[in-house]
C-alpha atoms as a PDB file:
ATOM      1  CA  UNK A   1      50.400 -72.098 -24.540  1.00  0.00           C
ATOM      2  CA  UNK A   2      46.837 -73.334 -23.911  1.00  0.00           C
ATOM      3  CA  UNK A   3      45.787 -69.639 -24.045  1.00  0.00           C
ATOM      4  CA  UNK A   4      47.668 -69.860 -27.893  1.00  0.00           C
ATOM      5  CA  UNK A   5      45.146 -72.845 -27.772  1.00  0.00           C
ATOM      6  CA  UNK A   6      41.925 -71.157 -27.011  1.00  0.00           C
ATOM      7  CA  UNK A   7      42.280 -68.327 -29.390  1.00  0.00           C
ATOM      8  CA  UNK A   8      43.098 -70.497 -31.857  1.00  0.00           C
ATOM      9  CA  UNK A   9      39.835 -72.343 -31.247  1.00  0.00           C
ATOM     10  CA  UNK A  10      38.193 -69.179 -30.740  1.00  0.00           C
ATOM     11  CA  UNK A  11      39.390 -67.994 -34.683  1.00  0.00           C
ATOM     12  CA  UNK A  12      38.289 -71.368 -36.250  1.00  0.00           C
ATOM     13  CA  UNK A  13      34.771 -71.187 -34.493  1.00  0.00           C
ATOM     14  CA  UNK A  14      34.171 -67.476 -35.755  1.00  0.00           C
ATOM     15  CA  UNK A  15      35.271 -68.610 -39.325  1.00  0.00           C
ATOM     16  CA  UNK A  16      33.179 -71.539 -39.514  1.00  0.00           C
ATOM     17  CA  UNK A  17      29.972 -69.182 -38.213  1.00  0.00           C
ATOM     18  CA  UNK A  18      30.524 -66.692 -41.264  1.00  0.00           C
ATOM     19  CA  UNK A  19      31.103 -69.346 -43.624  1.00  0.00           C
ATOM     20  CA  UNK A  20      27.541 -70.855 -42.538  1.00  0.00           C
ATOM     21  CA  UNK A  21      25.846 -67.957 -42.329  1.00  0.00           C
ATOM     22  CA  UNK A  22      27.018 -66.865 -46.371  1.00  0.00           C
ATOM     23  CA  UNK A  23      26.305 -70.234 -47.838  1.00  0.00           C
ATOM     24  CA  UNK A  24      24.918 -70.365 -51.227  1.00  0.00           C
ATOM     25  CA  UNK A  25      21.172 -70.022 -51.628  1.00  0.00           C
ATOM     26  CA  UNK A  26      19.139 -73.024 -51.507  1.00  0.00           C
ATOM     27  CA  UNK A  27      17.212 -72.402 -54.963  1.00  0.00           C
ATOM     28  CA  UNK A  28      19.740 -74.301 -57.486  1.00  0.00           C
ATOM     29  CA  UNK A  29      19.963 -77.012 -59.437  1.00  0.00           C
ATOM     30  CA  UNK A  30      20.434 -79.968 -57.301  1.00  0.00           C
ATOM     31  CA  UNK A  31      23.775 -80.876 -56.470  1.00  0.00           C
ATOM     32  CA  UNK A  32      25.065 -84.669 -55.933  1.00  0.00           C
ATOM     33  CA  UNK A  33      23.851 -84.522 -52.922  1.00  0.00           C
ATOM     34  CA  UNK A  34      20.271 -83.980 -54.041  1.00  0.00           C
ATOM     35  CA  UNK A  35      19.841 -80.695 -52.749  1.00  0.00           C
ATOM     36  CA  UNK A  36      17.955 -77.858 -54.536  1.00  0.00           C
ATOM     37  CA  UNK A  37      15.708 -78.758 -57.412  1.00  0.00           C
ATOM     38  CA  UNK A  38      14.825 -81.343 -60.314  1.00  0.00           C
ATOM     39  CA  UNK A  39      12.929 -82.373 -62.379  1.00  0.00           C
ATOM     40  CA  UNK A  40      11.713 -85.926 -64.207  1.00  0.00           C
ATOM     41  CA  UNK A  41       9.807 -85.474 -67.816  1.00  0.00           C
ATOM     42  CA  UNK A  42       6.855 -88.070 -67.622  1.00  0.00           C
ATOM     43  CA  UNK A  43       5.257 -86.513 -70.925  1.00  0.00           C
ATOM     44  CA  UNK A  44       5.298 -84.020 -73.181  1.00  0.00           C
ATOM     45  CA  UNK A  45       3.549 -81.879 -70.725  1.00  0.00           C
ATOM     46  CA  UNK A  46       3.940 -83.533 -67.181  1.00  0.00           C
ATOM     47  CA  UNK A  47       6.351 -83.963 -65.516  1.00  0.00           C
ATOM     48  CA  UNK A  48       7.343 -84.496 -61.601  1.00  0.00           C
ATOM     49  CA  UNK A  49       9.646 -81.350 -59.857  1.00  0.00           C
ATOM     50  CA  UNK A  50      11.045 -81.823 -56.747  1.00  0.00           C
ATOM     51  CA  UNK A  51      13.006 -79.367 -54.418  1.00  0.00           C
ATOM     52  CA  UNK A  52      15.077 -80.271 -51.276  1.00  0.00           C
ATOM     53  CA  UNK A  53      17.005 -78.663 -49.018  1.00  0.00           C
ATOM     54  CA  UNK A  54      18.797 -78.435 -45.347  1.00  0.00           C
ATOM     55  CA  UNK A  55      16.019 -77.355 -42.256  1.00  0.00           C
ATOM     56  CA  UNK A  56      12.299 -78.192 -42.343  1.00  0.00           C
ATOM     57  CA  UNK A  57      11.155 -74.855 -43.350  1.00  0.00           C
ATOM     58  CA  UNK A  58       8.330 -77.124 -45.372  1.00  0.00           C
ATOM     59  CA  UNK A  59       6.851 -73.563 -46.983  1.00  0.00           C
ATOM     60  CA  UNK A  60       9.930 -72.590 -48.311  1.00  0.00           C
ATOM     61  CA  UNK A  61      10.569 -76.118 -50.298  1.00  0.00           C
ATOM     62  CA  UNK A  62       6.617 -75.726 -51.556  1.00  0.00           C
ATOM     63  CA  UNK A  63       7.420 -71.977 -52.730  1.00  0.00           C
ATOM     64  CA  UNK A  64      10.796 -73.456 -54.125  1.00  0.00           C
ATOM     65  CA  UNK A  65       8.820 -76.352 -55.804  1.00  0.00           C
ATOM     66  CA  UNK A  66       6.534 -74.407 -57.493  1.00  0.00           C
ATOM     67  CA  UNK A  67       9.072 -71.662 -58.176  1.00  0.00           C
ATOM     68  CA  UNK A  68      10.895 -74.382 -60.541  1.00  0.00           C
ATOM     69  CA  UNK A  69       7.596 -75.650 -61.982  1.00  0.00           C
ATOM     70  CA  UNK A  70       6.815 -72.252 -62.842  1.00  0.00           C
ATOM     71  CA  UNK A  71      10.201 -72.013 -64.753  1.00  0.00           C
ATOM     72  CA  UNK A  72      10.032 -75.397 -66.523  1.00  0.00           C
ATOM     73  CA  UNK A  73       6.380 -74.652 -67.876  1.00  0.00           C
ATOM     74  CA  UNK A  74       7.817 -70.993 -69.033  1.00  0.00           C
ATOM     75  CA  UNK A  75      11.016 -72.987 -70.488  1.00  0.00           C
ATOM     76  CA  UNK A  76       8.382 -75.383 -72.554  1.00  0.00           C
ATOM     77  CA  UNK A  77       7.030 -72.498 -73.803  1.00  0.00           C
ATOM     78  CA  UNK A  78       3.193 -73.151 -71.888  1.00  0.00           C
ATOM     79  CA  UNK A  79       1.094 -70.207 -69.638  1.00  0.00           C
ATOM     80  CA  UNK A  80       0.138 -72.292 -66.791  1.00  0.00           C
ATOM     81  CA  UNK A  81       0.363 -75.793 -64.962  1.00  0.00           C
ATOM     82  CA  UNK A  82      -1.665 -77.478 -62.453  1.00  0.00           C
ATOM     83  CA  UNK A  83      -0.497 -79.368 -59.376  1.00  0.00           C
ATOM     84  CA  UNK A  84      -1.790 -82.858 -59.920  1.00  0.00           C
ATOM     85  CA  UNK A  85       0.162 -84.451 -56.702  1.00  0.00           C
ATOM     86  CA  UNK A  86       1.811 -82.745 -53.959  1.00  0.00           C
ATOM     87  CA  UNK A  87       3.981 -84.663 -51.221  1.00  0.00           C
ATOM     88  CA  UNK A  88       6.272 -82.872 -48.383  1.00  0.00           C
ATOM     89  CA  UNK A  89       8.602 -85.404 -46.523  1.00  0.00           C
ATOM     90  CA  UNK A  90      10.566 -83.817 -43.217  1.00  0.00           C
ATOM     91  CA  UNK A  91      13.254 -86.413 -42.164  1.00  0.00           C
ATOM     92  CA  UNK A  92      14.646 -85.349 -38.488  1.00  0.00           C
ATOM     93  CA  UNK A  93      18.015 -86.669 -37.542  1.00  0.00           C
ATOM     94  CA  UNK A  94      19.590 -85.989 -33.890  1.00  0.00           C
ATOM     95  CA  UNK A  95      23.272 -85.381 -33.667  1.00  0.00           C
ATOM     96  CA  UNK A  96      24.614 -85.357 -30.097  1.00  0.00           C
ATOM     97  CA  UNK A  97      27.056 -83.349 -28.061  1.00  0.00           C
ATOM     98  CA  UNK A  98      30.313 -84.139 -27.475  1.00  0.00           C
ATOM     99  CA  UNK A  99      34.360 -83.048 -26.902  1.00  0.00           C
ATOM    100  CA  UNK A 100      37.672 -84.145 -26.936  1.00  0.00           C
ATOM    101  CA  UNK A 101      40.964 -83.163 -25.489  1.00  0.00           C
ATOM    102  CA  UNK A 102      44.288 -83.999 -26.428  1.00  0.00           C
ATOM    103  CA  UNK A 103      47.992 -83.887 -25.741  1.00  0.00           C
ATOM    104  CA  UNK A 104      51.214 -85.118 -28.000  1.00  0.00           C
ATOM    105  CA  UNK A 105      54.719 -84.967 -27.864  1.00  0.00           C
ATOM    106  CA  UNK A 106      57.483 -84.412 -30.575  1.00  0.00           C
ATOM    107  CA  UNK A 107      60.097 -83.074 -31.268  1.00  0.00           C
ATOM    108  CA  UNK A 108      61.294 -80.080 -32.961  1.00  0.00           C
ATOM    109  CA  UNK A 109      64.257 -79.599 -35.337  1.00  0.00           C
ATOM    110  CA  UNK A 110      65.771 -76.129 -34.811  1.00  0.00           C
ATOM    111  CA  UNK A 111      68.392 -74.298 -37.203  1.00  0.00           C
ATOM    112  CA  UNK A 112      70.198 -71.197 -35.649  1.00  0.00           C
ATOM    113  CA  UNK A 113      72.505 -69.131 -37.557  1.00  0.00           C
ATOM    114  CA  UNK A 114      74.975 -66.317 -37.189  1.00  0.00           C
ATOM    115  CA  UNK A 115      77.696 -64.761 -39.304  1.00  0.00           C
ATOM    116  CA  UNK A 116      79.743 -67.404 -37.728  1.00  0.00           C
ATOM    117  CA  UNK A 117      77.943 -70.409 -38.737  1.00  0.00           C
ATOM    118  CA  UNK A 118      74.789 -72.419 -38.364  1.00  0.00           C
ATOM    119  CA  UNK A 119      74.089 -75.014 -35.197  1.00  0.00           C
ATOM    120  CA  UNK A 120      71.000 -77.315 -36.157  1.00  0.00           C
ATOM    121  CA  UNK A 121      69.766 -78.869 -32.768  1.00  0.00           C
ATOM    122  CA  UNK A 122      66.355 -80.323 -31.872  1.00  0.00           C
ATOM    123  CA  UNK A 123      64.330 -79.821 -28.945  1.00  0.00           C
ATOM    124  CA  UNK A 124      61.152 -81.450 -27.749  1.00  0.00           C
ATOM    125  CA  UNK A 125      57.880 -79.798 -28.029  1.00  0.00           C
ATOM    126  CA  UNK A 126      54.340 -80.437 -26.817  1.00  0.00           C
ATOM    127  CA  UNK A 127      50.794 -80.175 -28.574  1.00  0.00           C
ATOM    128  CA  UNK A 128      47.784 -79.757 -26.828  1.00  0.00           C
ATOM    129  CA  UNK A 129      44.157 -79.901 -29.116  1.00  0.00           C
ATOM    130  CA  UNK A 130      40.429 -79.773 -28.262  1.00  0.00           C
ATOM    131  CA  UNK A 131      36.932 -80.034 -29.673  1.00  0.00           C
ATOM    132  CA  UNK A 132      33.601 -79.420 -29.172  1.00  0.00           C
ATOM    133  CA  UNK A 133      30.649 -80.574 -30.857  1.00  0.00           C
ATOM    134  CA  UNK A 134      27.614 -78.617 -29.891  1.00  0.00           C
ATOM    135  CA  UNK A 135      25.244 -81.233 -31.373  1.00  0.00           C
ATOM    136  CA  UNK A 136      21.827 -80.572 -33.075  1.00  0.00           C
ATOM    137  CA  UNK A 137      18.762 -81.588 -34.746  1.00  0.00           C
ATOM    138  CA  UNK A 138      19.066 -81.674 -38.712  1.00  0.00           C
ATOM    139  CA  UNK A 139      16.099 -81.815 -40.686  1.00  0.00           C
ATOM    140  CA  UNK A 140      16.013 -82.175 -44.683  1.00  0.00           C
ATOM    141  CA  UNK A 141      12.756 -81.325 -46.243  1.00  0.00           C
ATOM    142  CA  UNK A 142      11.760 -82.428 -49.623  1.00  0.00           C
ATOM    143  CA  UNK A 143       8.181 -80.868 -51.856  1.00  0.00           C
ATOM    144  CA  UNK A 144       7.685 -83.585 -54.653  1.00  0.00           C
ATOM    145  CA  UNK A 145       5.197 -81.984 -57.252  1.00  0.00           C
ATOM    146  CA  UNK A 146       3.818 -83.455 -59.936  1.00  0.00           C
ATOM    147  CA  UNK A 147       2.127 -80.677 -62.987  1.00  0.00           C
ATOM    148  CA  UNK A 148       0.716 -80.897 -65.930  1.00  0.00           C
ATOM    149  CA  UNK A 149       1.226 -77.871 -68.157  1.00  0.00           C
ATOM    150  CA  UNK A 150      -1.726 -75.908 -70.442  1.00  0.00           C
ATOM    151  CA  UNK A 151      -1.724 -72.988 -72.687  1.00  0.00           C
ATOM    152  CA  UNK A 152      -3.928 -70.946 -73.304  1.00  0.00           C
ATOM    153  CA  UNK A 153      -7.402 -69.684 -71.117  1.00  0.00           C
ATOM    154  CA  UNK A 154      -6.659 -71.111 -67.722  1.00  0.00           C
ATOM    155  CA  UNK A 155      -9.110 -74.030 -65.951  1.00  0.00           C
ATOM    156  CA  UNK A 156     -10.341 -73.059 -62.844  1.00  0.00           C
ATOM    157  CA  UNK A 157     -10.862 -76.339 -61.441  1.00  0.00           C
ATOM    158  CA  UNK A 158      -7.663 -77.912 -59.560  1.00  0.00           C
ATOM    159  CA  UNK A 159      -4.577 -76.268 -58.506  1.00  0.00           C
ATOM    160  CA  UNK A 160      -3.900 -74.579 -61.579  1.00  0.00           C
ATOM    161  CA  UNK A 161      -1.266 -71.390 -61.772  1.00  0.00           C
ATOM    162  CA  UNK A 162      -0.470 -68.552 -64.215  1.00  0.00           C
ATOM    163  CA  UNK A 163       3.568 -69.858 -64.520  1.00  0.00           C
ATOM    164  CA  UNK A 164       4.919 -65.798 -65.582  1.00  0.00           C
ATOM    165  CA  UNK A 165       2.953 -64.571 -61.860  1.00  0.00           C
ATOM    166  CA  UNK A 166       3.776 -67.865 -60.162  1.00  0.00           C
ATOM    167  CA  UNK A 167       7.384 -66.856 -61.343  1.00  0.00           C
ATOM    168  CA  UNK A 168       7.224 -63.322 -60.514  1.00  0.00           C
ATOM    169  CA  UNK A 169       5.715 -63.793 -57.389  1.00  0.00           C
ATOM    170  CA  UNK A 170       8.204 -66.671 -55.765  1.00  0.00           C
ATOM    171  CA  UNK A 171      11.968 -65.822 -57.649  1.00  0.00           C
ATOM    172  CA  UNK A 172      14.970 -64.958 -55.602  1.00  0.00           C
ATOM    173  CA  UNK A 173      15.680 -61.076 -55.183  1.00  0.00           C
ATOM    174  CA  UNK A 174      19.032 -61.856 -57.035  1.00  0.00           C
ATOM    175  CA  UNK A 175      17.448 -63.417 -59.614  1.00  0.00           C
ATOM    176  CA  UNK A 176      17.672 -61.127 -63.054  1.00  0.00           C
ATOM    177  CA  UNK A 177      14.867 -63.354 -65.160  1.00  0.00           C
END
């Protein structure tokens, strides 16, 4: 029985590994959790993007950030934007180990039939469970950027970016734009 157990365990713990290692991409529209990216309109041509996501890979949510800035000045139909603010937060959280064992009792209602009839009976039956929480250290990262879009020649002063090479340069292999 607690072998039963153990495999069992064994089966959930593999699923839950390939179901975290295939998770969706990061670079989306952000969910109601907040994570992936957005944007606020604070004029015609400014406006404030921010990306977050799970980890504190803090180059990844910059790329990400300007990744979406790129798209939105493209979308308003401008060549370039400059980065007129930049802020990175990393907020660390510490989840500890722990485990738990279990046992229950029941009972169990069998029905057993032959050509000569059926006998329902019940019998008692015992449950035995267990967890185990590894613990961690999870980190969301957020990029706030705040860009003001141009067209036209380019100023060289500032953080200022072509938006079609920023775009080219930073989108997701799966991406078909």
């Amino acid at each position: 029985m607690l072998s039963q157990i153990l495999q069992i365990g064994a089966l959930l713990l593999v699923a839950w590994a390939l179901t975290a290692c295939s998770s969706a991409s990061p670079y989306r529209a952000a969910d109601g959790s907040g994570f992936g990216y957005s944007e606020r309109k604070i004029t015609d041509n400014h406006y404030r993007v921010n990306f977050k996501a799970r980890g504190d890979n803090t180059t990844l949510a910059m790329d990400y950030a300007l990744l979406r800035a790129s798209e939105l000045t493209l979308e308003q139909e401008y060549d370039w934007f400059q980065v007129v603010n930049r802020e990175t937060f990393v907020n660390r959280e510490r989840v500890s180990s722990g485990s738990s064992f279990g046992a229950g009792a029941g009972y169990e209602t069998i029905r057993d039939c032959t050509p000569l009839g059926c006998r329902v009976y019940r019998r008692p039956v015992r449950s035995y469970h267990m967890g185990i929480a590894l613990g961690d250290d999870r980190s969301v990262v957020e990029t706030v950027l705040e860009v003001r879009m141009g067209r036209g020649v380019r100023p060289e002063e500032g953080q200022t970016f072509d938006a079609r090479e920023v775009y080219n340069n930073l989108k997701p292999e799966s991406s078909n734009g």
